[in-house]
PDB file of N, CA and C in Angstrom:
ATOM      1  N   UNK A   1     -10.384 167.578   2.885  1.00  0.00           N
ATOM      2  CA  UNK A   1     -10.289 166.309   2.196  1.00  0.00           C
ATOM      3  C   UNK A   1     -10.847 166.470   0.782  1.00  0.00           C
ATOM      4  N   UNK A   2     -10.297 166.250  -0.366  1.00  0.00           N
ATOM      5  CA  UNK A   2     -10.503 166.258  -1.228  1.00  0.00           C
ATOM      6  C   UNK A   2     -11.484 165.133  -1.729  1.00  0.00           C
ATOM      7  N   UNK A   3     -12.554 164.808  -2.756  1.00  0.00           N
ATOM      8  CA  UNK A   3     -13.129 164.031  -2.564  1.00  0.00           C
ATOM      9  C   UNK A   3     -12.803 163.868  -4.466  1.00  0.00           C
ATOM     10  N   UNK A   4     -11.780 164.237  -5.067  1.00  0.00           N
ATOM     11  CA  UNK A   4     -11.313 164.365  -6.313  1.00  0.00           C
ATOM     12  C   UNK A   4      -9.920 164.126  -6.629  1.00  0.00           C
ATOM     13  N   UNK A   5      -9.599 163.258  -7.325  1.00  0.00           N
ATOM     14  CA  UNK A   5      -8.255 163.197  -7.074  1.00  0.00           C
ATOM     15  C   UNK A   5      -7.182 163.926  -8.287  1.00  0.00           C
ATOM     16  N   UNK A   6      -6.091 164.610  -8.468  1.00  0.00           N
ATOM     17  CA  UNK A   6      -5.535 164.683 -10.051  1.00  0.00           C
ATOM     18  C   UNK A   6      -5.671 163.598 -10.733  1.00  0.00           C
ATOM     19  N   UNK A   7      -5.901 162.339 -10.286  1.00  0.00           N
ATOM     20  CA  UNK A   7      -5.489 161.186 -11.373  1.00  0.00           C
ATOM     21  C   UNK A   7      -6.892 160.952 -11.773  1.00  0.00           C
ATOM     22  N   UNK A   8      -7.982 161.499 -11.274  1.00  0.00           N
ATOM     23  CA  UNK A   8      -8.702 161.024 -11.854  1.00  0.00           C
ATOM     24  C   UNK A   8      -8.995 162.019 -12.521  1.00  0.00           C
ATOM     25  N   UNK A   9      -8.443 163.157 -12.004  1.00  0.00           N
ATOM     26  CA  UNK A   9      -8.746 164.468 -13.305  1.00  0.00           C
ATOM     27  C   UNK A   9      -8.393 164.279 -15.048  1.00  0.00           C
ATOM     28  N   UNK A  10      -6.585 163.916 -14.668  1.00  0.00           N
ATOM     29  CA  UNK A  10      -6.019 163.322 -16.128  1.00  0.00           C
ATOM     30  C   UNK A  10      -7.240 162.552 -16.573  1.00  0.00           C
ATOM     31  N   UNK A  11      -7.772 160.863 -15.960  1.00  0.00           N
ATOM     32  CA  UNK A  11      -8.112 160.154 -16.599  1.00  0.00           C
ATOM     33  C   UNK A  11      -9.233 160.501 -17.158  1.00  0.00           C
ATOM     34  N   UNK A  12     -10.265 161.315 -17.129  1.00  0.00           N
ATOM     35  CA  UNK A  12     -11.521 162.052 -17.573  1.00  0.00           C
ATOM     36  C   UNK A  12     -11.215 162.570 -18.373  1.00  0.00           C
ATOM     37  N   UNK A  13     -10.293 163.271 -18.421  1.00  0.00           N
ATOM     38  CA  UNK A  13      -9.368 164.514 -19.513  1.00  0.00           C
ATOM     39  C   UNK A  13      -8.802 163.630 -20.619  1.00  0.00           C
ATOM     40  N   UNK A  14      -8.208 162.370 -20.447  1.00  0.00           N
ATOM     41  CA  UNK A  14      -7.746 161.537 -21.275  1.00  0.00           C
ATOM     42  C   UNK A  14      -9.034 160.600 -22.097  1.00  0.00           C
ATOM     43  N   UNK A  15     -10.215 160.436 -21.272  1.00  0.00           N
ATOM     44  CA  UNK A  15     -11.523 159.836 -22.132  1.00  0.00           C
ATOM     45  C   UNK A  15     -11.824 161.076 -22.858  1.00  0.00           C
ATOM     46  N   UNK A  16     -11.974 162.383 -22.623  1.00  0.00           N
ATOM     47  CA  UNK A  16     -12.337 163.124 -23.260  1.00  0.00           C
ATOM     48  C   UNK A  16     -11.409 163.860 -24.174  1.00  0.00           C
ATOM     49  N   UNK A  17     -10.355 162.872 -24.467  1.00  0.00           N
ATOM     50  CA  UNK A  17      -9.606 163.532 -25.453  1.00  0.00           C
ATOM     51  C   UNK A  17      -9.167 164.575 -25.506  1.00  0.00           C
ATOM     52  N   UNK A  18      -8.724 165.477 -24.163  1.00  0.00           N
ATOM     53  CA  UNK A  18      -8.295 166.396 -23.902  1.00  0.00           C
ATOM     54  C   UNK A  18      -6.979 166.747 -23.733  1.00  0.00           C
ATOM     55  N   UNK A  19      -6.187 167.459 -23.920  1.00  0.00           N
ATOM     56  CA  UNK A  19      -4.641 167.654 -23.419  1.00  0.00           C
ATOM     57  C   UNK A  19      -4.790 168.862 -22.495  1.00  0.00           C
ATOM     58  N   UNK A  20      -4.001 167.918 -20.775  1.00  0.00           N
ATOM     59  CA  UNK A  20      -4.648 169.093 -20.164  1.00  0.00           C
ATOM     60  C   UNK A  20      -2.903 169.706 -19.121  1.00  0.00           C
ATOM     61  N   UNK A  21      -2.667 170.317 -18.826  1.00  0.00           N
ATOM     62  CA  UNK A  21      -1.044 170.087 -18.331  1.00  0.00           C
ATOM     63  C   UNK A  21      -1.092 170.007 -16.612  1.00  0.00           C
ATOM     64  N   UNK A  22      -0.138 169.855 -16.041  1.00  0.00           N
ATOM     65  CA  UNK A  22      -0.280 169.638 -14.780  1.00  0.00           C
ATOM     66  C   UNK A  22      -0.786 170.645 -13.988  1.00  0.00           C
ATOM     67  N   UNK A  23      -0.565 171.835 -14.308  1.00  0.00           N
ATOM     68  CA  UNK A  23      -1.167 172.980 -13.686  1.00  0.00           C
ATOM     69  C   UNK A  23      -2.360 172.825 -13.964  1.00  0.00           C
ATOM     70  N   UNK A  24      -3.262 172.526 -15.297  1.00  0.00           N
ATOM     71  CA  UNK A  24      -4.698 172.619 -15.590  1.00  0.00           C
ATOM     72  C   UNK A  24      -5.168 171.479 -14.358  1.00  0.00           C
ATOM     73  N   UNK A  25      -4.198 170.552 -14.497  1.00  0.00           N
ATOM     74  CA  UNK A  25      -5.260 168.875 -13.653  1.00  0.00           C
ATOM     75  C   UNK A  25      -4.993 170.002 -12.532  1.00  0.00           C
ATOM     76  N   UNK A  26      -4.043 170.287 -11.269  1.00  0.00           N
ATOM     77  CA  UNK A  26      -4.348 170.838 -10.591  1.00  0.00           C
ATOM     78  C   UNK A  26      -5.554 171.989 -10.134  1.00  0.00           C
ATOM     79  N   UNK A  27      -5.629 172.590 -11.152  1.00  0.00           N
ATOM     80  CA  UNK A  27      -6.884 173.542 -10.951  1.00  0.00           C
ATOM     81  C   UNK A  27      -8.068 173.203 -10.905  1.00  0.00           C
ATOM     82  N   UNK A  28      -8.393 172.009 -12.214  1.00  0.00           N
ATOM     83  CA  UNK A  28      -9.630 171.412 -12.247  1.00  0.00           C
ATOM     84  C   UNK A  28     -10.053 170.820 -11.315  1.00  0.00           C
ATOM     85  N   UNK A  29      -9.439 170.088 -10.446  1.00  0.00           N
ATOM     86  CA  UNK A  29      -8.736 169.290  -9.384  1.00  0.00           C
ATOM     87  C   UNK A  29      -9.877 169.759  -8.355  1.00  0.00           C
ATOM     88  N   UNK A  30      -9.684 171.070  -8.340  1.00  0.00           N
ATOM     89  CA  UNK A  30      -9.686 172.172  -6.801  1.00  0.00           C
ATOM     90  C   UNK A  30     -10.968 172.853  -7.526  1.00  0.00           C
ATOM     91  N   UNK A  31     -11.068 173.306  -8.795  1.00  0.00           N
ATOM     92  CA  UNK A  31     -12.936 173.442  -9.122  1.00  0.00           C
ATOM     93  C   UNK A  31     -13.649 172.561  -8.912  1.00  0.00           C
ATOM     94  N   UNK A  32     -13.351 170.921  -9.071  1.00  0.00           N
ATOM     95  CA  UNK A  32     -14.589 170.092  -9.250  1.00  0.00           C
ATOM     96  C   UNK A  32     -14.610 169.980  -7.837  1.00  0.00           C
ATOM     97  N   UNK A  33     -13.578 169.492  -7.115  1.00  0.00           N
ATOM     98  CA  UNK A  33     -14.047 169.375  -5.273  1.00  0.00           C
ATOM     99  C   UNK A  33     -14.781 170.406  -4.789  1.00  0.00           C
ATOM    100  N   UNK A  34     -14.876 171.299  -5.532  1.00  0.00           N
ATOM    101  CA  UNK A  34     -15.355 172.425  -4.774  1.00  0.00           C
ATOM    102  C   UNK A  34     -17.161 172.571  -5.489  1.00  0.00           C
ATOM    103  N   UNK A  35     -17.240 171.668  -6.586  1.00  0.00           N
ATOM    104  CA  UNK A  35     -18.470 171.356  -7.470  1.00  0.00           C
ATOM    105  C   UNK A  35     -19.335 170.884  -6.373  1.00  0.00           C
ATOM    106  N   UNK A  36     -18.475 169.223  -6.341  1.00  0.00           N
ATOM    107  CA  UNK A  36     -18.514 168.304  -5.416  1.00  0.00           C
ATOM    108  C   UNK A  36     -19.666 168.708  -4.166  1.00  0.00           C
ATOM    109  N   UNK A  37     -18.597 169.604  -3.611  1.00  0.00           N
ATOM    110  CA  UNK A  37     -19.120 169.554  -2.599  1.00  0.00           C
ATOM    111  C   UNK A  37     -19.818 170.875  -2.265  1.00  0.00           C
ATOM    112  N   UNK A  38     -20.079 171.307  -3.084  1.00  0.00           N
ATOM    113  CA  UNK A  38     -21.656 172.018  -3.047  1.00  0.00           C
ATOM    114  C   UNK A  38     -23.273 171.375  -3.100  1.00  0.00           C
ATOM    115  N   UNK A  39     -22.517 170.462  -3.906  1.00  0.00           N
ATOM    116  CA  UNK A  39     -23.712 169.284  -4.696  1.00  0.00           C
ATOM    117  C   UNK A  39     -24.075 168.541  -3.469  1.00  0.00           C
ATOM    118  N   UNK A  40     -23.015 167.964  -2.548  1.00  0.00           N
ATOM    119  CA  UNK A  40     -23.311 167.546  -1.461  1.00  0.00           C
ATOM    120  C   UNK A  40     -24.247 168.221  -0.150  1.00  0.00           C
ATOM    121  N   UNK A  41     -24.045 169.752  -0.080  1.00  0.00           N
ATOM    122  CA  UNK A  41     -24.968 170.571   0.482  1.00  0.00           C
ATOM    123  C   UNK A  41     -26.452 170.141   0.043  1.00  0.00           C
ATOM    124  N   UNK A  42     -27.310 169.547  -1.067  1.00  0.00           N
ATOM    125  CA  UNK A  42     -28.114 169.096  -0.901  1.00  0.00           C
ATOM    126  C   UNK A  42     -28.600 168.057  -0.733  1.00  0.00           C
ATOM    127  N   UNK A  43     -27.284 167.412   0.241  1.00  0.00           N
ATOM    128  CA  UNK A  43     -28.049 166.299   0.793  1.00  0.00           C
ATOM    129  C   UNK A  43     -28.824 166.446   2.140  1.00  0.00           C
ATOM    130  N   UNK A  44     -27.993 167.643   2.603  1.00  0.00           N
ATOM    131  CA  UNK A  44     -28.659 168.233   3.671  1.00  0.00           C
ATOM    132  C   UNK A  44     -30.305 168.713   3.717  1.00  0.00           C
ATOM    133  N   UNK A  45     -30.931 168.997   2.821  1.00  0.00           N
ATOM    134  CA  UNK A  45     -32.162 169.506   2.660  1.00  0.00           C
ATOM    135  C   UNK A  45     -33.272 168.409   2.899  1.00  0.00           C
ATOM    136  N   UNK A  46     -33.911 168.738   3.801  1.00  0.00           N
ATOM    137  CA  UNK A  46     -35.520 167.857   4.201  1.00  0.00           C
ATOM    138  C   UNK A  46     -36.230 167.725   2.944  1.00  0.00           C
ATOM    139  N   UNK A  47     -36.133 166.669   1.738  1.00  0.00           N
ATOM    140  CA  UNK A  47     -37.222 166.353   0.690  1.00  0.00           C
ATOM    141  C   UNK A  47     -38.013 165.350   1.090  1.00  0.00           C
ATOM    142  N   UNK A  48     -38.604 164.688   2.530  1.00  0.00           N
ATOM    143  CA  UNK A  48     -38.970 163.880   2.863  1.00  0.00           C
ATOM    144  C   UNK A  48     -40.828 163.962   2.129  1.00  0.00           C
ATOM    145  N   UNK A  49     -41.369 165.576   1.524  1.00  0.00           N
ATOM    146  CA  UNK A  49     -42.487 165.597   1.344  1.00  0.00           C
ATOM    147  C   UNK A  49     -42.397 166.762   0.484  1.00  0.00           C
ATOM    148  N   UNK A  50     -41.254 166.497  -0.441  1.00  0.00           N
ATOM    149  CA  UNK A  50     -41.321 166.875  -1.945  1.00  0.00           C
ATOM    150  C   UNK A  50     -41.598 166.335  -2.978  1.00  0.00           C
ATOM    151  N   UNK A  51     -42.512 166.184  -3.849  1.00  0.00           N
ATOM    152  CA  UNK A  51     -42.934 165.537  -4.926  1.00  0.00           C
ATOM    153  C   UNK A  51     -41.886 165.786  -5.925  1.00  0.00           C
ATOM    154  N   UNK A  52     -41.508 164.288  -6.678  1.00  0.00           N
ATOM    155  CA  UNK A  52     -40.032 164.748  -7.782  1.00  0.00           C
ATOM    156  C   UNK A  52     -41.092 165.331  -8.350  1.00  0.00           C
ATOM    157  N   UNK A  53     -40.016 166.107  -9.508  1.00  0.00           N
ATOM    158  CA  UNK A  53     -40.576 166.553 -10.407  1.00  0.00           C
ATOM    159  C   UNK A  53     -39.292 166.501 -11.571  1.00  0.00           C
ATOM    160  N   UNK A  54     -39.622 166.934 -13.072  1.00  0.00           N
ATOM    161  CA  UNK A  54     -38.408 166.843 -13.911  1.00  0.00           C
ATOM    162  C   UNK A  54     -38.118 168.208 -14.660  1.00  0.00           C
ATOM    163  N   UNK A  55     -38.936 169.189 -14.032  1.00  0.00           N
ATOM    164  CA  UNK A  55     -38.580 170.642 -14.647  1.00  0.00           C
ATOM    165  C   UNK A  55     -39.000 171.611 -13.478  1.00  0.00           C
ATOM    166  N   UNK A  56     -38.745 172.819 -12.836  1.00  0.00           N
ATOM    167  CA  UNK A  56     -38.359 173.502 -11.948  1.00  0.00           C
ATOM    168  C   UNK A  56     -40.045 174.244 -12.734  1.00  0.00           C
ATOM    169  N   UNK A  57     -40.293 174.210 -13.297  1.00  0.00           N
ATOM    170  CA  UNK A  57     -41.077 175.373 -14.065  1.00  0.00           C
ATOM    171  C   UNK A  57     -42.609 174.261 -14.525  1.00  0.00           C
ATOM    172  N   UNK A  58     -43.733 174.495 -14.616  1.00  0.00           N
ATOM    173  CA  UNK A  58     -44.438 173.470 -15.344  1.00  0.00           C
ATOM    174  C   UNK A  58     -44.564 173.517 -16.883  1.00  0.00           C
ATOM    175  N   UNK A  59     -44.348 172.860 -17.587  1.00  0.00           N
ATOM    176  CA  UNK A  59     -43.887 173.127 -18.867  1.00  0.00           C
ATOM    177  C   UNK A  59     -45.182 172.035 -19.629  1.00  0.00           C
ATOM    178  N   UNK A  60     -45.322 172.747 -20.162  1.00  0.00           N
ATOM    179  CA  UNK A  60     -46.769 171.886 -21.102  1.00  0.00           C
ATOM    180  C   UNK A  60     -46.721 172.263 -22.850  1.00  0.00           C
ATOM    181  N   UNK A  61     -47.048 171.645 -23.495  1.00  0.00           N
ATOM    182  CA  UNK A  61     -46.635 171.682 -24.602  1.00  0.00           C
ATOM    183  C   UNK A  61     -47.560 172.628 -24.994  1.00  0.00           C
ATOM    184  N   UNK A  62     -46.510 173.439 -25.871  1.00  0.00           N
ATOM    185  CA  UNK A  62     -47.248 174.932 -26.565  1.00  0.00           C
ATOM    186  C   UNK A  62     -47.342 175.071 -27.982  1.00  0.00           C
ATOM    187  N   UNK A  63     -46.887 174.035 -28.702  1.00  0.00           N
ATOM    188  CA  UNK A  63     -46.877 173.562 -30.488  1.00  0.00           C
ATOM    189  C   UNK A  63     -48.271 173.970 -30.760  1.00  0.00           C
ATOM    190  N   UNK A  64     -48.550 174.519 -31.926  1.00  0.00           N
ATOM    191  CA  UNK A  64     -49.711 174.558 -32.300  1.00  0.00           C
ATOM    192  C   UNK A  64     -50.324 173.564 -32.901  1.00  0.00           C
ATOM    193  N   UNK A  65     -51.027 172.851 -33.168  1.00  0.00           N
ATOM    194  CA  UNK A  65     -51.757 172.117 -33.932  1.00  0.00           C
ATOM    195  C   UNK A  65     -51.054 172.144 -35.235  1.00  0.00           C
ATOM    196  N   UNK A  66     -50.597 170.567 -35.718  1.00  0.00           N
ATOM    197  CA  UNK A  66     -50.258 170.380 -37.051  1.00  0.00           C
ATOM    198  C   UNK A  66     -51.368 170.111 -38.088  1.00  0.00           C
ATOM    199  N   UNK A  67     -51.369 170.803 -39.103  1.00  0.00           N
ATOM    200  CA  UNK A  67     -52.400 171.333 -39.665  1.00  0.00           C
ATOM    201  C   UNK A  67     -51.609 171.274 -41.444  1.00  0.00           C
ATOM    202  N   UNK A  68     -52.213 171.140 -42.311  1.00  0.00           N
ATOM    203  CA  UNK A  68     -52.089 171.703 -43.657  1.00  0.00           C
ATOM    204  C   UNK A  68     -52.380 172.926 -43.669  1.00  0.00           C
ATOM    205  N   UNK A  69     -51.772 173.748 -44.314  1.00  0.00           N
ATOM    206  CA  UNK A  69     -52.176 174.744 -44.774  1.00  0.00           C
ATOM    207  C   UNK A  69     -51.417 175.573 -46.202  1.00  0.00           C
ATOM    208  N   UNK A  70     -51.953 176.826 -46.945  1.00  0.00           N
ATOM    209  CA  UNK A  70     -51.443 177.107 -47.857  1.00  0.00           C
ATOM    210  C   UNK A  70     -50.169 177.615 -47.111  1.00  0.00           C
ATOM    211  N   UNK A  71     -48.769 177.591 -48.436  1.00  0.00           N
ATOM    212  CA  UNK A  71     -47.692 177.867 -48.465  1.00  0.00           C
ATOM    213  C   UNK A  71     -47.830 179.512 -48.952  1.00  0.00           C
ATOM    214  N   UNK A  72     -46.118 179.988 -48.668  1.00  0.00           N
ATOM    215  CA  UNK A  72     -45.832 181.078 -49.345  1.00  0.00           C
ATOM    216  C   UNK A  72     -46.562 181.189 -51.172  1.00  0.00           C
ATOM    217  N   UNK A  73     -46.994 182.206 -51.832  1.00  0.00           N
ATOM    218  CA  UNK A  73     -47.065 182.107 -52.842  1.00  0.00           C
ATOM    219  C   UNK A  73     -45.637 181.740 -53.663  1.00  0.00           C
ATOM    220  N   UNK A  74     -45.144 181.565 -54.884  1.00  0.00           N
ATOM    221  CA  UNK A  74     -43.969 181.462 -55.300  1.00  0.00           C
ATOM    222  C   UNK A  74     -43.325 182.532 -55.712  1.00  0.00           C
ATOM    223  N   UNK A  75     -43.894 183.160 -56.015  1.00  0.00           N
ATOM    224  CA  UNK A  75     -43.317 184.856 -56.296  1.00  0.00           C
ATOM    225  C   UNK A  75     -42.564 185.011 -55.169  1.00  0.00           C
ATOM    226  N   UNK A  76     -43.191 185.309 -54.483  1.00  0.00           N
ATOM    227  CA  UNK A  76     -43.237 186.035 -53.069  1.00  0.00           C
ATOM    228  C   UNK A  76     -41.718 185.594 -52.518  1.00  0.00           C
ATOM    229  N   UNK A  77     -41.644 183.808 -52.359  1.00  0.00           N
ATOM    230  CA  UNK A  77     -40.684 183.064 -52.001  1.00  0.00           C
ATOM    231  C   UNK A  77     -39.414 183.582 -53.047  1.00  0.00           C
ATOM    232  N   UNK A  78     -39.836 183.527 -54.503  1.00  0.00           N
ATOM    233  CA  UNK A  78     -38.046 184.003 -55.106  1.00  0.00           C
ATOM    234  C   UNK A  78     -37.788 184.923 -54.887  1.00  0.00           C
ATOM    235  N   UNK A  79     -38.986 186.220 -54.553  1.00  0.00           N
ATOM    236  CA  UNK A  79     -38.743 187.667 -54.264  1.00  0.00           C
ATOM    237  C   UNK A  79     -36.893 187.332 -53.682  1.00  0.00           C
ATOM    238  N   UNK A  80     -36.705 186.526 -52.551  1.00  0.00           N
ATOM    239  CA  UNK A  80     -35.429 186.466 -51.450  1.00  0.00           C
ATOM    240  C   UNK A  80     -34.703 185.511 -51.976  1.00  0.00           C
ATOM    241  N   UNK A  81     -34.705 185.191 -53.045  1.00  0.00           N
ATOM    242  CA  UNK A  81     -33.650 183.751 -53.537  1.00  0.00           C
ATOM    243  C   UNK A  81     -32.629 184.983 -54.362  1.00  0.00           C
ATOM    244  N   UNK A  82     -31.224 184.399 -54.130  1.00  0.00           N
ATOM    245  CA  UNK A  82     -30.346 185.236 -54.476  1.00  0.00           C
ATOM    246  C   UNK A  82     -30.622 185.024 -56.591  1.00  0.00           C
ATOM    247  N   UNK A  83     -31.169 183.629 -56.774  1.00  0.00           N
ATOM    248  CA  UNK A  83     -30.952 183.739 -58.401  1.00  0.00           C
ATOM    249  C   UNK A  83     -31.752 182.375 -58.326  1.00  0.00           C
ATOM    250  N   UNK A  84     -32.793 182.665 -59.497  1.00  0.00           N
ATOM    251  CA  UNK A  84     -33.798 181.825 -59.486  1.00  0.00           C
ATOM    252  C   UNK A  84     -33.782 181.799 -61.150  1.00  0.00           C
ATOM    253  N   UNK A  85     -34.583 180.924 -61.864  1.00  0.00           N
ATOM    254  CA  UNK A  85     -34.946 180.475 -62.775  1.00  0.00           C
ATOM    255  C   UNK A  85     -36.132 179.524 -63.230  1.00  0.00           C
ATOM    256  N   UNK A  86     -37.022 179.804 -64.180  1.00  0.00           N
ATOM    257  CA  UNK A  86     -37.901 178.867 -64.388  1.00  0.00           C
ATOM    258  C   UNK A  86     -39.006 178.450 -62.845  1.00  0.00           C
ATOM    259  N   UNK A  87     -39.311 179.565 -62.190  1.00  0.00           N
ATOM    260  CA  UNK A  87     -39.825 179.267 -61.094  1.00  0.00           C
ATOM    261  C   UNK A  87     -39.019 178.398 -59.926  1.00  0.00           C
ATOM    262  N   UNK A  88     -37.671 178.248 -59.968  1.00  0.00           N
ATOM    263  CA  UNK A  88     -36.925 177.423 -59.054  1.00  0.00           C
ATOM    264  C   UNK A  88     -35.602 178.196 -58.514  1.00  0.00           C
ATOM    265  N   UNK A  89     -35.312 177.864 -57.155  1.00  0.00           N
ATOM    266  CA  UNK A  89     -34.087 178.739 -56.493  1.00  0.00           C
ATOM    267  C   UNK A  89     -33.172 177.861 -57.237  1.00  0.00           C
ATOM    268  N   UNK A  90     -31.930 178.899 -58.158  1.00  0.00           N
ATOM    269  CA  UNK A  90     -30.826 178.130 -58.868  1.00  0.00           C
ATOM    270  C   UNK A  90     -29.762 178.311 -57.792  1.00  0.00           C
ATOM    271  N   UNK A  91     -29.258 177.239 -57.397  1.00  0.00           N
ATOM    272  CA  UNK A  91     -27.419 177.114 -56.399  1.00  0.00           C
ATOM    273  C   UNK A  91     -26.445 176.388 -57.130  1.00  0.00           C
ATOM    274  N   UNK A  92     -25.273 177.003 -56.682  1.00  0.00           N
ATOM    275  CA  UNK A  92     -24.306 176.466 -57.234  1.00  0.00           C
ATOM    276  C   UNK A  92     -24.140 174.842 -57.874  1.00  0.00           C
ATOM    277  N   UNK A  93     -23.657 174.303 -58.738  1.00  0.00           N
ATOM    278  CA  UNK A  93     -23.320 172.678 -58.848  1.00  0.00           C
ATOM    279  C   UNK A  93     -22.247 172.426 -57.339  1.00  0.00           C
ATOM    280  N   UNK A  94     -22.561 170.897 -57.567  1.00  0.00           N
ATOM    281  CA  UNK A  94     -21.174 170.657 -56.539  1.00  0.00           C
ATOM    282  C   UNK A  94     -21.420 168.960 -57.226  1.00  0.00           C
ATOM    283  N   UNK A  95     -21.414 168.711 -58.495  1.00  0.00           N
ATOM    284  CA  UNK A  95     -20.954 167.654 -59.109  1.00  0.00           C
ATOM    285  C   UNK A  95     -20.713 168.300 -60.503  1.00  0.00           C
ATOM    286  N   UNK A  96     -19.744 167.470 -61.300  1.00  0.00           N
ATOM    287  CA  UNK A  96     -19.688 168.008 -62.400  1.00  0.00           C
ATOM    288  C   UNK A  96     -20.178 166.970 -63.502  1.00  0.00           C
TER     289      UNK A  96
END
């Protein structure tokens, strides 16, 4: 039993602005049921005394402290500017 239908394949494909041909809806068709119902395999699993959680991993913030501090010297910085002038990186115009 399919729990996906082609028509609703087109119509997803058609919100998403997709052009998809009848062979594609067919295929997608037969990947997502088959998504489906893997996804459904965990309904099977005992979480009766699993704590949610929202990341698989414990993730804690690792940013360093925002801080002032001194910059590149300016030399240093045009050393890598393709063409500089007057202490400033010169780029192309794009008004005239």
């Amino acid at each position: 039993m399919s729990r996906i239908s082609v028509d609703q394949v087109k119509h997803v494909a058609h919100l998403a602005r997709l052009a998809i041909t009848e062979e594609e809806a067919s295929k997608f068709t037969k990947q997502l049921d088959d998504i489906i119902s893997f996804a459904e395999q965990l309904n099977e699993l005992d979480t009766e005394n699993v704590e949610p959680m929202a990341h698989a991993l414990e993730v804690r913030n690792v940013m360093r402290e925002d801080r002032a501090q001194q910059g590149l010297p300016r030399e240093e910085v045009l050393k890598n500017a393709p063409d500089h002038q007057d202490g400033q990186i010169k780029v192309p115009g794009i008004m005239e």
